[in-house]
Protein backbone atom coordinates (compact mmCIF):
# COMPACT_ATOMS: atom_id res chain seq x y z
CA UNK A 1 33.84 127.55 30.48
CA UNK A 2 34.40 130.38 27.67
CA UNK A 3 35.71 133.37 28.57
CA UNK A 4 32.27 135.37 29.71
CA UNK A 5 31.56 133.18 32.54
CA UNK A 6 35.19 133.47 33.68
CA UNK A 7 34.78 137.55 33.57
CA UNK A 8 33.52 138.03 37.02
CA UNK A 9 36.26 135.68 38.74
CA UNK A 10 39.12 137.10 36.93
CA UNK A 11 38.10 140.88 37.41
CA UNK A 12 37.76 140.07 40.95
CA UNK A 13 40.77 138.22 40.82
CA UNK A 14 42.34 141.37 38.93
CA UNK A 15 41.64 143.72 42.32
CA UNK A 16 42.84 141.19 44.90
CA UNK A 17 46.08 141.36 42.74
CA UNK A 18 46.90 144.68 42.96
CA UNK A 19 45.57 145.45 46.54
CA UNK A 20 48.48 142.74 47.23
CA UNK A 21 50.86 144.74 44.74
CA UNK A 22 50.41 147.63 46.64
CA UNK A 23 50.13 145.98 49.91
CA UNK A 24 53.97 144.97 49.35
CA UNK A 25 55.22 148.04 47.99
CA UNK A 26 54.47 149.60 51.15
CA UNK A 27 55.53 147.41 53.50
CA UNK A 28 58.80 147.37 51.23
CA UNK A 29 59.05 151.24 51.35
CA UNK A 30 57.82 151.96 54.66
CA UNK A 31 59.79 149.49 56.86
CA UNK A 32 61.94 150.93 59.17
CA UNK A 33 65.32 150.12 57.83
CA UNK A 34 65.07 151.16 54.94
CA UNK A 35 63.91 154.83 55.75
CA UNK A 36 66.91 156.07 55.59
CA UNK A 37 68.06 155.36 52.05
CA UNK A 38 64.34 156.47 50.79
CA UNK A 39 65.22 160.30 52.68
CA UNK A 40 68.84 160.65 50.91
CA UNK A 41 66.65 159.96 47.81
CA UNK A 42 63.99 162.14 48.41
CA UNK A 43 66.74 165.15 49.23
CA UNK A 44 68.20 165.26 46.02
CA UNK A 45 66.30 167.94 44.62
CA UNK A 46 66.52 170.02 47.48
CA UNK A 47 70.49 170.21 47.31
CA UNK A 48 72.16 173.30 46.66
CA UNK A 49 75.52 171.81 45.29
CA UNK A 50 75.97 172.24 42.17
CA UNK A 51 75.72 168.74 40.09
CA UNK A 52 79.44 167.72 39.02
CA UNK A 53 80.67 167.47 35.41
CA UNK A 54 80.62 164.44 33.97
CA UNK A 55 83.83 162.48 32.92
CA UNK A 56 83.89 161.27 29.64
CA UNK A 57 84.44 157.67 29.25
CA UNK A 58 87.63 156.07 27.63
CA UNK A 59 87.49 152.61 26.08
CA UNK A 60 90.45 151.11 26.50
């Protein structure tokens, strides 16, 4: 088989794999315990602290 006859199955194959992708970044995103942790991240821009100065690093 050359590669012209193989087009069809692989762009097929090419849609089932990132329906699955995205499938399982959902469910990883979206389950319940995890929720949490994804709203602390999503609140960081709407904090009104001020961000702290950074601490230079010493190499010891």
């Amino acid at each position: 088989m050359d590669l012209f006859a193989l087009y069809p199955l692989l762009k097929a194959a090419w849609v089932v794999w990132f329906f699955a992708l995205f499938s399982f970044i959902l469910f990883r995103v979206l389950r319940p315990g995890r929720r949490q942790a994804y709203q602390m991240l999503a609140d960081i821009p709407l904090r009104d602290e001020a961000p702290r100065a950074r601490q230079p690093q010493r190499s010891i």
